[in-house]
N, C-alpha and C. Protein backbone atom coordinates (compact mmCIF):
# COMPACT_ATOMS: atom_id res chain seq x y z
N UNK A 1 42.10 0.06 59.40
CA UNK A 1 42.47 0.82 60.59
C UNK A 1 42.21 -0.02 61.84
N UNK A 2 40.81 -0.67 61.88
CA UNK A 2 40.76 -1.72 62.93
C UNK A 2 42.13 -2.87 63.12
N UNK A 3 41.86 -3.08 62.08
CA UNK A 3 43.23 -4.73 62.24
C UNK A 3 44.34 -3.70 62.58
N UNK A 4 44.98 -2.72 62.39
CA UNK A 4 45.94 -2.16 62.98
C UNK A 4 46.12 -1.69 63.91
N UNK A 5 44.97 -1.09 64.50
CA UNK A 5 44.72 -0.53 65.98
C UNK A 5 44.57 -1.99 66.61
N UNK A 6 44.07 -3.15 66.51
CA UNK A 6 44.08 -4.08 67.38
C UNK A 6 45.43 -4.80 67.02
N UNK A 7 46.35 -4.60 66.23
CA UNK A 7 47.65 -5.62 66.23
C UNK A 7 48.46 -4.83 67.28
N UNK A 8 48.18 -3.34 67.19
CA UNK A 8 49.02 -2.65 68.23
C UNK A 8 48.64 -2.46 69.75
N UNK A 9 47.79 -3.12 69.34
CA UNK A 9 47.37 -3.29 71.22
C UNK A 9 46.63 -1.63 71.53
N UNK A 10 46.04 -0.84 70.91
CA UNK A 10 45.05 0.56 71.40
C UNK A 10 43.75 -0.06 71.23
N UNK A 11 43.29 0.82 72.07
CA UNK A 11 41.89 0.72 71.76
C UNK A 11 41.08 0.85 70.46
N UNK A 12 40.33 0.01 69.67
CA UNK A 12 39.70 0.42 69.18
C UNK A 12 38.04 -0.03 68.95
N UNK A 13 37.38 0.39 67.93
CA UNK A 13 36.13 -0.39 67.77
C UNK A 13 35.83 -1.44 66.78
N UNK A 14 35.27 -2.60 67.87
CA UNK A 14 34.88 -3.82 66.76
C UNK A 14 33.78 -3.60 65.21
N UNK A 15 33.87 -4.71 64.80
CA UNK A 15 32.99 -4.89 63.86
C UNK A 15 31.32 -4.24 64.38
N UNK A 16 31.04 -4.45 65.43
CA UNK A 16 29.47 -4.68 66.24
C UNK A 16 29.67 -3.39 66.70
N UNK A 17 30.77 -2.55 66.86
CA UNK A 17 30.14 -1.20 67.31
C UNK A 17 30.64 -1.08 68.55
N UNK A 18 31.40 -2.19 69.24
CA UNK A 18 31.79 -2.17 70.66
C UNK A 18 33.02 -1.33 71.06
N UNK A 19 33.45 -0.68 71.95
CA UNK A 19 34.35 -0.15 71.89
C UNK A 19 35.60 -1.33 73.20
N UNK A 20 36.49 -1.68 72.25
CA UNK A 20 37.49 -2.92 72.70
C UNK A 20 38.93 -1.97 73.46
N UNK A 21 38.44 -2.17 74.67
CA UNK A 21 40.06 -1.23 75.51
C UNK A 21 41.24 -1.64 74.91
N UNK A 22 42.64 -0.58 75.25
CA UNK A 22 43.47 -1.12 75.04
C UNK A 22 44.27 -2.74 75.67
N UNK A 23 44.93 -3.12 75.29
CA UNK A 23 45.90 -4.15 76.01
C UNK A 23 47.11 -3.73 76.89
N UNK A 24 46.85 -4.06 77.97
CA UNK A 24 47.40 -3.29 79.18
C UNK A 24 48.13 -4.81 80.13
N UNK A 25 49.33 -4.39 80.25
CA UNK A 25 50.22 -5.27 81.06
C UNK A 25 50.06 -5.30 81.82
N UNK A 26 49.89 -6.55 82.92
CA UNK A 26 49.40 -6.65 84.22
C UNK A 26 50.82 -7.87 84.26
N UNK A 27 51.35 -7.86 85.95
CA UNK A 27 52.22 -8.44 86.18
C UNK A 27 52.23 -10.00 86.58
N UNK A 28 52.39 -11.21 86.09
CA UNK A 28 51.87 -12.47 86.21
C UNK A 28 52.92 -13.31 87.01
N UNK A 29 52.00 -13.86 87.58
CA UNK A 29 52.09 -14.92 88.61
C UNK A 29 51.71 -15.81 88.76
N UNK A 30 52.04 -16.58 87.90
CA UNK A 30 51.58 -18.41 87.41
C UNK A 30 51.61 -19.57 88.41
N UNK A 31 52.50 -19.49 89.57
CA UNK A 31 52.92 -20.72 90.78
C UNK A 31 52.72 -22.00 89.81
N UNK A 32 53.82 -22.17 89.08
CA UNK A 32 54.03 -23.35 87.99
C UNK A 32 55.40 -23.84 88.96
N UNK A 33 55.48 -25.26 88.53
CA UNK A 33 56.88 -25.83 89.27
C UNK A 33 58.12 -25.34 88.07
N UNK A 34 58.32 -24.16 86.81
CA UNK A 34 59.22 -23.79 86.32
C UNK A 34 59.71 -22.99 87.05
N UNK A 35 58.73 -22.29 87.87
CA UNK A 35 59.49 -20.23 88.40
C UNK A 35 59.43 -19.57 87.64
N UNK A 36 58.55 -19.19 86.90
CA UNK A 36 58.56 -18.54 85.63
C UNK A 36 59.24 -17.33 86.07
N UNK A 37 58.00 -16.68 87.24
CA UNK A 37 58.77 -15.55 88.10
C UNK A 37 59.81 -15.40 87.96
N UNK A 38 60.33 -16.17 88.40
CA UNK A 38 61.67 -15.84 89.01
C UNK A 38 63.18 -15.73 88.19
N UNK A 39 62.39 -16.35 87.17
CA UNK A 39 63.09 -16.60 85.65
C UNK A 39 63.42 -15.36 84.53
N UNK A 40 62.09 -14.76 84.57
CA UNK A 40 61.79 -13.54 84.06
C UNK A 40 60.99 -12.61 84.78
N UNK A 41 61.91 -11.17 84.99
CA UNK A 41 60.89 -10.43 86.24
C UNK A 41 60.24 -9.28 85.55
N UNK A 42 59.54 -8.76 85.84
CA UNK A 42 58.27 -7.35 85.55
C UNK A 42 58.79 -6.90 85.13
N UNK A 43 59.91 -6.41 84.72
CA UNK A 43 60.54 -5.67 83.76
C UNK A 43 60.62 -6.37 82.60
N UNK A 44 61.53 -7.31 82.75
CA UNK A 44 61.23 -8.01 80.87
C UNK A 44 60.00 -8.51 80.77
N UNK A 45 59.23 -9.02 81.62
CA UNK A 45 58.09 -9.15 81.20
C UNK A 45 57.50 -8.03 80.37
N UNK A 46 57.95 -7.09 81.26
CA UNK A 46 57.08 -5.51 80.27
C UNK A 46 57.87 -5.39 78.67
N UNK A 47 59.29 -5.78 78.78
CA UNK A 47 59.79 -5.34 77.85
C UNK A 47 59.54 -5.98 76.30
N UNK A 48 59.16 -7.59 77.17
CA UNK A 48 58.76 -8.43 75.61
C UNK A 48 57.17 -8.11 75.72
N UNK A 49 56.20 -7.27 76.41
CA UNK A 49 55.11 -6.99 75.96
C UNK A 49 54.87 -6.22 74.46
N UNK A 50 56.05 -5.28 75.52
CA UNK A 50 55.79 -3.72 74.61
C UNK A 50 56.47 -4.11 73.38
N UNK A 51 57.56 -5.32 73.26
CA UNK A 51 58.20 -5.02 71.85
C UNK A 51 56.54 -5.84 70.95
N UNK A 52 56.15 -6.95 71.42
CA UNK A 52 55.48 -7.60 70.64
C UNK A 52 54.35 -7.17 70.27
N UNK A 53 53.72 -5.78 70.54
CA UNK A 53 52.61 -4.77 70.11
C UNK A 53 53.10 -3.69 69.76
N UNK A 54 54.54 -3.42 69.64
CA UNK A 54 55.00 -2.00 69.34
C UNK A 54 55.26 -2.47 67.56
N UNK A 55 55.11 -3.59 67.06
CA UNK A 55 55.69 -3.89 65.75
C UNK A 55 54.06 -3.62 65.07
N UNK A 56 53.28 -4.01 65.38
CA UNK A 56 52.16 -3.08 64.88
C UNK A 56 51.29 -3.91 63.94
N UNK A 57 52.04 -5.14 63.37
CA UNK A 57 51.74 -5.98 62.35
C UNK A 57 51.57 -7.27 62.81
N UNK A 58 50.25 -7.99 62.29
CA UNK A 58 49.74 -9.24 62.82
C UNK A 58 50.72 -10.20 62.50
N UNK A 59 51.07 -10.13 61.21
CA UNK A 59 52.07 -11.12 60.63
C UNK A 59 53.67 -11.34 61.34
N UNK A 60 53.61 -9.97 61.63
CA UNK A 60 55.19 -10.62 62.82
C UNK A 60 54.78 -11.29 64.17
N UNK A 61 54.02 -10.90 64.41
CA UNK A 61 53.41 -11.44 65.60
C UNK A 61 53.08 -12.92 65.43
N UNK A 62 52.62 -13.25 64.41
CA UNK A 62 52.27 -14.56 64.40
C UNK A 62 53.85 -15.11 64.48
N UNK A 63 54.58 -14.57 63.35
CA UNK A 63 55.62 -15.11 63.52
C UNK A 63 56.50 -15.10 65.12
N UNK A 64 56.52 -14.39 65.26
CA UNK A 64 57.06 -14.37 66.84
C UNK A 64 56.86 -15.31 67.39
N UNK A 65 54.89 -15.60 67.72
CA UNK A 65 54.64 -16.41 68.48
C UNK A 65 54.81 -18.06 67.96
N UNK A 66 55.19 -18.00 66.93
CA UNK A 66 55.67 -19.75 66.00
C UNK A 66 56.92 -19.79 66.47
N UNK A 67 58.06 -18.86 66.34
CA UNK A 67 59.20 -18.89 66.58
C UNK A 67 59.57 -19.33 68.26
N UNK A 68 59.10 -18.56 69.15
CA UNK A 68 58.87 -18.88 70.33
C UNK A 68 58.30 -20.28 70.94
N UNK A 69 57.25 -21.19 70.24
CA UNK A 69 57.09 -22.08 70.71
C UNK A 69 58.14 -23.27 69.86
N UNK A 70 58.42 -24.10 70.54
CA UNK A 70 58.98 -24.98 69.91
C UNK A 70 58.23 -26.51 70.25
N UNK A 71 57.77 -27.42 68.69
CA UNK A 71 57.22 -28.54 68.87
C UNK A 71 57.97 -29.50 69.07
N UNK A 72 57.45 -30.44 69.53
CA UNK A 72 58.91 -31.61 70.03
C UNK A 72 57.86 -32.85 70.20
N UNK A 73 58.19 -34.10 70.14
CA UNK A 73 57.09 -35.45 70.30
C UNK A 73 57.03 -35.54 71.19
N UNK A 74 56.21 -36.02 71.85
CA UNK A 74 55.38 -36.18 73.17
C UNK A 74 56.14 -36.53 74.03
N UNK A 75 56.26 -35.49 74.99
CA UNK A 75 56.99 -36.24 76.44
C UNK A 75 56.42 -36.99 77.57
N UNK A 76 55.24 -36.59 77.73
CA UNK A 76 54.75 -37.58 78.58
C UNK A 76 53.14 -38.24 78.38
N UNK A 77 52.65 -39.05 78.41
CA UNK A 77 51.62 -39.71 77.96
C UNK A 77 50.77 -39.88 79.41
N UNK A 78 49.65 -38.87 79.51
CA UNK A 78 48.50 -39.16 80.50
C UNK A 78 47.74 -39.81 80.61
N UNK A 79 47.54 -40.75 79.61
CA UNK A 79 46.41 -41.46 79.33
C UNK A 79 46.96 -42.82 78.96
N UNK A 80 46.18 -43.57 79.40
CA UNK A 80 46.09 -44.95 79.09
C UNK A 80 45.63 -46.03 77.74
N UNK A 81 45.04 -44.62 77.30
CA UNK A 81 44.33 -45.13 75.94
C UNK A 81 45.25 -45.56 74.90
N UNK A 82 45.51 -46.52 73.85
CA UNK A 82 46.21 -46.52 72.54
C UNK A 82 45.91 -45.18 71.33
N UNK A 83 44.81 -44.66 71.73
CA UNK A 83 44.78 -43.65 70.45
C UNK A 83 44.48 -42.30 71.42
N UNK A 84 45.77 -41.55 71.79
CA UNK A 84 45.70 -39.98 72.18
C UNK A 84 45.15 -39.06 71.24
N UNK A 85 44.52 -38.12 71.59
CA UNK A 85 44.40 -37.04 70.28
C UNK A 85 45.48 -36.14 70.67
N UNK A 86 46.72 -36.18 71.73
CA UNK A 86 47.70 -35.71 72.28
C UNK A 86 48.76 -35.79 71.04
N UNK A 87 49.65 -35.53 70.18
CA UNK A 87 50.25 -36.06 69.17
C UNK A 87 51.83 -35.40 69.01
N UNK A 88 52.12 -34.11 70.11
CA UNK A 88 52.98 -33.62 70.21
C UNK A 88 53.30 -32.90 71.16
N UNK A 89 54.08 -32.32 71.67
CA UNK A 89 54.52 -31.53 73.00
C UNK A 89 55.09 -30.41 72.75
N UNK A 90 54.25 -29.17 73.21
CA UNK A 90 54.92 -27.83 73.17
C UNK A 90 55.71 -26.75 74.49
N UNK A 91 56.74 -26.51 73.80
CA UNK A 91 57.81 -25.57 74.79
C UNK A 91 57.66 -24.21 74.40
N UNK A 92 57.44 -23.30 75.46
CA UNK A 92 56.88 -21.83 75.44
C UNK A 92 58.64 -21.33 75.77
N UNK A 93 59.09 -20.65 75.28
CA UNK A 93 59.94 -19.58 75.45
C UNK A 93 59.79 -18.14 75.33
N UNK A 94 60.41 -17.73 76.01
CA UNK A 94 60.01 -15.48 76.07
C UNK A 94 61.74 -15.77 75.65
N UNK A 95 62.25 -14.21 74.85
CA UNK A 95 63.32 -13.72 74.71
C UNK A 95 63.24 -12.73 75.86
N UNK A 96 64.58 -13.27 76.74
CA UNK A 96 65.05 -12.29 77.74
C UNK A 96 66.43 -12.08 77.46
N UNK A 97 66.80 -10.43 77.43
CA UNK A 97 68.63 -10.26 77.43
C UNK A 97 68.69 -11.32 75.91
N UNK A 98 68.20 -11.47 75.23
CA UNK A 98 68.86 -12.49 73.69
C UNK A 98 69.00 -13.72 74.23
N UNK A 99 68.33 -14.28 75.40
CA UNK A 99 68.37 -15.95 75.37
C UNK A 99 67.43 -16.30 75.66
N UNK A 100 66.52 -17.22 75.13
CA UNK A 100 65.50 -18.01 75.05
C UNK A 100 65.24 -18.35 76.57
N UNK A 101 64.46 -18.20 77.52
CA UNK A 101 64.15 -18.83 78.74
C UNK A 101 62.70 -19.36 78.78
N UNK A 102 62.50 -20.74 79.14
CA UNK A 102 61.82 -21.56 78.84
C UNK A 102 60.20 -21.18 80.22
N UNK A 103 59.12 -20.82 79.46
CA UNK A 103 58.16 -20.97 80.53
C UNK A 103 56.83 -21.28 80.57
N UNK A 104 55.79 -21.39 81.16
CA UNK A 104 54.74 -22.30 81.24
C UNK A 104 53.73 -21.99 79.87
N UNK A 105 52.84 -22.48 79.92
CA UNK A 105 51.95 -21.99 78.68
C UNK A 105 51.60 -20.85 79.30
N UNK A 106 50.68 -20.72 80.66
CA UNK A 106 50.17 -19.69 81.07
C UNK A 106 50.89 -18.20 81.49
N UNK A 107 51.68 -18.62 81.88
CA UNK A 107 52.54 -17.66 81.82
C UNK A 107 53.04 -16.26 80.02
N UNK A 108 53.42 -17.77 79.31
CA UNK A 108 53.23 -17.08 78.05
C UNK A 108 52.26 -16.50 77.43
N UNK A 109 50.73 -16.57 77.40
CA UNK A 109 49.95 -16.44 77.35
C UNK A 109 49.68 -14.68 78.16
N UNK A 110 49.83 -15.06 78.91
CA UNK A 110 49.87 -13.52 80.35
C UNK A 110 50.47 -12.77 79.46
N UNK A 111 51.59 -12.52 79.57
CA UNK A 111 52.78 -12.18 78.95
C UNK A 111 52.23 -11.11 77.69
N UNK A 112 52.17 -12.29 76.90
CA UNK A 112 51.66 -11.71 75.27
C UNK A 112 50.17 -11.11 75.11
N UNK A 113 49.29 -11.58 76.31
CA UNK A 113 47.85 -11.08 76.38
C UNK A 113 47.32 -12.21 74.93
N UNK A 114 47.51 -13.34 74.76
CA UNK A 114 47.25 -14.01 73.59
C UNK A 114 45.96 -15.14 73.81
N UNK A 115 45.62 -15.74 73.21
CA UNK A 115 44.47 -16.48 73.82
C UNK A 115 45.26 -18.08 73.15
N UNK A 116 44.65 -18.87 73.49
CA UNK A 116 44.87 -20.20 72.94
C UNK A 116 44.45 -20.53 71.41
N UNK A 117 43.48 -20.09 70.81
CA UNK A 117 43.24 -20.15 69.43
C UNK A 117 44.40 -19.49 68.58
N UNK A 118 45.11 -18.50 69.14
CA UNK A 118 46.36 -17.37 68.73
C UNK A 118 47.42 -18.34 68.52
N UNK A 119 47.32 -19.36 69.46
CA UNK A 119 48.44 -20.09 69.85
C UNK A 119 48.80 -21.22 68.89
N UNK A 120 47.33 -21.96 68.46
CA UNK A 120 46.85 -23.20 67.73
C UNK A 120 47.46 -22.81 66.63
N UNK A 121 47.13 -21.68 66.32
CA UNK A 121 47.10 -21.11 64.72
C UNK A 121 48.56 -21.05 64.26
N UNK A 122 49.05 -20.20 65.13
CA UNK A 122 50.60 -20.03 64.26
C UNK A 122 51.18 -21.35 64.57
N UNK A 123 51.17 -21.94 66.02
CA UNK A 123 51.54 -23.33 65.58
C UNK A 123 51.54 -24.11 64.13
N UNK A 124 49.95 -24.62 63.68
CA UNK A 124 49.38 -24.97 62.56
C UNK A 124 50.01 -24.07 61.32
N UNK A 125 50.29 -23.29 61.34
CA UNK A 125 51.39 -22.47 59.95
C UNK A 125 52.81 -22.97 60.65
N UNK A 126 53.14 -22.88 61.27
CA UNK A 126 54.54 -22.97 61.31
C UNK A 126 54.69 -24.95 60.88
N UNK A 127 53.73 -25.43 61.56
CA UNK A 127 54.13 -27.31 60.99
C UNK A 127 53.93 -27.33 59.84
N UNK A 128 52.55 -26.37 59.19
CA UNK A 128 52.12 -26.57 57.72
C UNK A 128 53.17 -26.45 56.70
N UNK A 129 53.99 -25.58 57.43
CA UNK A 129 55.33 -24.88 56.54
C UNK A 129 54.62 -23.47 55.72
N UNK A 130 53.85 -22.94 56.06
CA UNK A 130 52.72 -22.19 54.91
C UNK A 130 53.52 -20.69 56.19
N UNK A 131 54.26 -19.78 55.07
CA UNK A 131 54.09 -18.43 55.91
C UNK A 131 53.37 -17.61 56.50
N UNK A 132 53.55 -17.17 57.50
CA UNK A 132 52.95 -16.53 58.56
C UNK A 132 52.35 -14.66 57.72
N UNK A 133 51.70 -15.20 56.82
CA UNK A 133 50.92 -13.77 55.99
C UNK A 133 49.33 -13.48 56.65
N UNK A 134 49.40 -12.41 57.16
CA UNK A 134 47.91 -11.92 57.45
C UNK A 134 47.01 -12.12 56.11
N UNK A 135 46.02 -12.96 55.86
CA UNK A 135 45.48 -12.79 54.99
C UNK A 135 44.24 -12.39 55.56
N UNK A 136 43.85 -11.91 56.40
CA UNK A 136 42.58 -11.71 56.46
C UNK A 136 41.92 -10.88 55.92
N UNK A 137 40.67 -11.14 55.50
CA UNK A 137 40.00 -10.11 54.04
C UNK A 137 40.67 -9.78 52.71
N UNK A 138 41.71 -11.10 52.48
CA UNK A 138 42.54 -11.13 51.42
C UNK A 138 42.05 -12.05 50.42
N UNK A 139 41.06 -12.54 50.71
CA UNK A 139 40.51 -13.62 49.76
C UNK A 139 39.26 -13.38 48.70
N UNK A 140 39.18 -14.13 47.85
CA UNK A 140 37.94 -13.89 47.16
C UNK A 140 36.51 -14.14 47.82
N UNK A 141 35.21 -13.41 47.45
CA UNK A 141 34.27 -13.37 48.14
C UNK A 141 34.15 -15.10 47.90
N UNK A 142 33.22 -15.75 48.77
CA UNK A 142 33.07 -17.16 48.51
C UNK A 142 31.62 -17.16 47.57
N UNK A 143 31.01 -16.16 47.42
CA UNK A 143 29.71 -16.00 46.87
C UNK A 143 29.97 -15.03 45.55
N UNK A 144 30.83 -14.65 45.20
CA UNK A 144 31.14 -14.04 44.23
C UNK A 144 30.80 -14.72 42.42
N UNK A 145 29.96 -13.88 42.09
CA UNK A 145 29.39 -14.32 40.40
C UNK A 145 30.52 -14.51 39.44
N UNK A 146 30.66 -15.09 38.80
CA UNK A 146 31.85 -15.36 37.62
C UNK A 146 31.84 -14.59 36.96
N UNK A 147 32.84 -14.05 35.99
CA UNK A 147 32.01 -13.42 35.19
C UNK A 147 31.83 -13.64 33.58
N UNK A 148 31.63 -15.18 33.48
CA UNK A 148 30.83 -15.54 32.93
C UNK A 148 29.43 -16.19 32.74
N UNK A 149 29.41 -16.09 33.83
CA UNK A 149 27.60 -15.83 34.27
C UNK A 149 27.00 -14.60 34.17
N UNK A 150 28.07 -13.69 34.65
CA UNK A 150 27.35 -11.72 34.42
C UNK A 150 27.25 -11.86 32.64
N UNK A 151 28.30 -12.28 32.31
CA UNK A 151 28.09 -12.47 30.64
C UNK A 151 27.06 -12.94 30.17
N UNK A 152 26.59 -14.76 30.67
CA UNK A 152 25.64 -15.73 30.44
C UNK A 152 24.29 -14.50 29.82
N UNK A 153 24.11 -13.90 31.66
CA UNK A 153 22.49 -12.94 32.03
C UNK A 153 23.17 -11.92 30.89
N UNK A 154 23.28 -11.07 30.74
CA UNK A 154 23.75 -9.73 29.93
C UNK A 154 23.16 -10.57 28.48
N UNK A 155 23.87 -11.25 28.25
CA UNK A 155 23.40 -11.59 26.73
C UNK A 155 22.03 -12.17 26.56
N UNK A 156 21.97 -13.06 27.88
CA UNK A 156 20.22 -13.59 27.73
C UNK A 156 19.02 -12.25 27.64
N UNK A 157 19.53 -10.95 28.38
CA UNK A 157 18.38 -9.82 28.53
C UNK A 157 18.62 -9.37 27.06
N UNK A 158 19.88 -9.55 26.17
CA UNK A 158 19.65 -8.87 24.95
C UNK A 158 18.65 -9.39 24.19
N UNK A 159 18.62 -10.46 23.98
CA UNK A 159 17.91 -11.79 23.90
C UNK A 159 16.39 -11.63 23.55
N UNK A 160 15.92 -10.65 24.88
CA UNK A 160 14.43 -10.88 24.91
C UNK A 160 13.98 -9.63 24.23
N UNK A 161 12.90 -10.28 23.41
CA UNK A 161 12.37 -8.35 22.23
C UNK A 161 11.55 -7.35 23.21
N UNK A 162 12.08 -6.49 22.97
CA UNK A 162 11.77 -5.63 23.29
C UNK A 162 10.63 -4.58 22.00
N UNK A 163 10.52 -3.19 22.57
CA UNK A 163 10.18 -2.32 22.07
C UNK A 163 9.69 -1.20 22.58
N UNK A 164 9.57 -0.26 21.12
CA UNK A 164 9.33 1.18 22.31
C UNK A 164 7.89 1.86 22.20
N UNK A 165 7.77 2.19 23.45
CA UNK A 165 6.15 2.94 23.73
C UNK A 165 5.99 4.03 22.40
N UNK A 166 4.52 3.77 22.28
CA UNK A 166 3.91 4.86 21.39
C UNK A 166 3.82 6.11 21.66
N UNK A 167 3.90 5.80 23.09
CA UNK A 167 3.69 7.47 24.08
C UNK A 167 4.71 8.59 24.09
N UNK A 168 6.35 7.98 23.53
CA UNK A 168 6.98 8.83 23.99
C UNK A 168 8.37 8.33 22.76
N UNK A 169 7.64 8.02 21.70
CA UNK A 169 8.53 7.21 21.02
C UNK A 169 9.60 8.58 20.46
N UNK A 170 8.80 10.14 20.04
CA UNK A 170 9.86 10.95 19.58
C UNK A 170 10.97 11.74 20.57
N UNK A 171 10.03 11.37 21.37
CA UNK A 171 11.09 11.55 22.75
C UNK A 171 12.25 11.46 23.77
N UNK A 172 12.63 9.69 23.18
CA UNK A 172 12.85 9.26 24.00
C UNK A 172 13.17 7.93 23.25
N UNK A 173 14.58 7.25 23.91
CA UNK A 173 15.19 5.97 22.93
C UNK A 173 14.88 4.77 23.72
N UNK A 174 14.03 4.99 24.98
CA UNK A 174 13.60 3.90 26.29
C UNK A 174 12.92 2.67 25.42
N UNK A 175 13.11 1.22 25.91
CA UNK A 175 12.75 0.37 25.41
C UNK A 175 11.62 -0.65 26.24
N UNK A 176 10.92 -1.13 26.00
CA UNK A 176 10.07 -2.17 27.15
C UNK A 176 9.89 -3.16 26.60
N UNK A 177 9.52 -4.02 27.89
CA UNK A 177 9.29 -5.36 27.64
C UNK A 177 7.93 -5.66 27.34
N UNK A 178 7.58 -6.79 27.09
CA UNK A 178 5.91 -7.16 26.76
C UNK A 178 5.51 -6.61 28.29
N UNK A 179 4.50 -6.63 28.11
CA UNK A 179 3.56 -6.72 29.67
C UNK A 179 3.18 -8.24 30.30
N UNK A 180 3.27 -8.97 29.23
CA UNK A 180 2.83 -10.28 28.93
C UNK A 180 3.74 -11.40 30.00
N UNK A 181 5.24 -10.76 29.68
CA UNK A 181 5.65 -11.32 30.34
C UNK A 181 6.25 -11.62 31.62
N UNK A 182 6.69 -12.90 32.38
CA UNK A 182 6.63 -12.43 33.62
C UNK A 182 7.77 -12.86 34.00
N UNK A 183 8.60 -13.27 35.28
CA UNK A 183 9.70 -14.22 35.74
C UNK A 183 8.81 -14.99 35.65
N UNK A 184 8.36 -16.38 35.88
CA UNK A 184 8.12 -17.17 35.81
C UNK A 184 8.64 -17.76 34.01
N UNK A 185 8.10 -16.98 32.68
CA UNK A 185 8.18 -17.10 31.67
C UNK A 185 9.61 -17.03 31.64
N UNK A 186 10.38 -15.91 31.65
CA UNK A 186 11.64 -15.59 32.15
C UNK A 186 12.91 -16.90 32.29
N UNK A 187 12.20 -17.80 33.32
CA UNK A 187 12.75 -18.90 33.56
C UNK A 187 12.73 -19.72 32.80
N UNK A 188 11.61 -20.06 32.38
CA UNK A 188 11.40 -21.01 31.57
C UNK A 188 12.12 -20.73 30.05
């Protein structure tokens, strides 16, 4: 219910108990030498908000936001150095009216209410070639017992003799261990 209330942009509560407001459109104003402004106004701005939280699902979203950027090799080189960690150049587009109009990072960012890690990521799936699937909490525990180790222990406790108290032997089918022994023995 969380991951869905936060793909749709409502309020909801984190992991920690916090209560996380909704995502609320505010009108952006970047002063970039594109015009983003002027390019795309408060209305489509609103309109590619609301479509890109009205779909409800992380996984289109990622996709959206892969589809929207486009990678391209480096256009301009700031540095003087032979080894950039710079290695490619990205173009932000919004869908306005069905045509791609080209605009700043920050601007896009505004826009989508997205952060830069949001950004890295679907990038990194979209070059990986690896589809844009929410897996989160889709994986196996990383600490998870085999279960042939639950097997291993299960058969080792059959293992050790047991027997049953004098106290309650017509009573009762309960079995015990020595007294004798301890974990330490156990291990060994």
């Amino acid at each position: 219910i969380r991951k869905r209330r936060r793909a749709s942009g409502v309020e909801y509560t984190s992991t920690s108990g916090k209560i996380v407001p909704a995502t609320r459109f505010n009108c952006v104003d970047c002063h970039c030498p594109l015009k983003c402004n002027e390019r795309v106004t408060v209305e489509q701005q609103q309109t590619v908000h609301t479509s890109f939280y009205g779909s409800g699902d992380w996984s289109v979203q990622i996709a959206f936001i892969a589809a929207q950027i486009k990678v391209s090799n480096i256009a301009h080189r700031y540095t003087k150095a032979p080894h950039s960690r710079r290695a490619f150049s990205k173009l932000y587009y919004l869908p306005v009216a069905g045509i791609d109009v080209r605009v700043c990072k920050t601007f896009f960012k505004s826009v989508l209410k997205i952060s830069d890690g949001r950004i890295a990521r679907a990038t990194h799936k979209k070059q990986s070639s690896r589809p844009c699937v929410d897996q989160r909490g889709r994986h196996p525990p990383h600490n998870e017992t085999s279960d042939s180790q639950i097997t291993f222990v299960k058969e080792f406790i059959e293992r050790i003799p047991k027997y049953h108290s004098h106290y309650c032997r017509a009573r009762t089918q309960k079995q015990y261990l020595a007294p004798t022994l301890t974990i330490a023995k156990l291990y060994e």
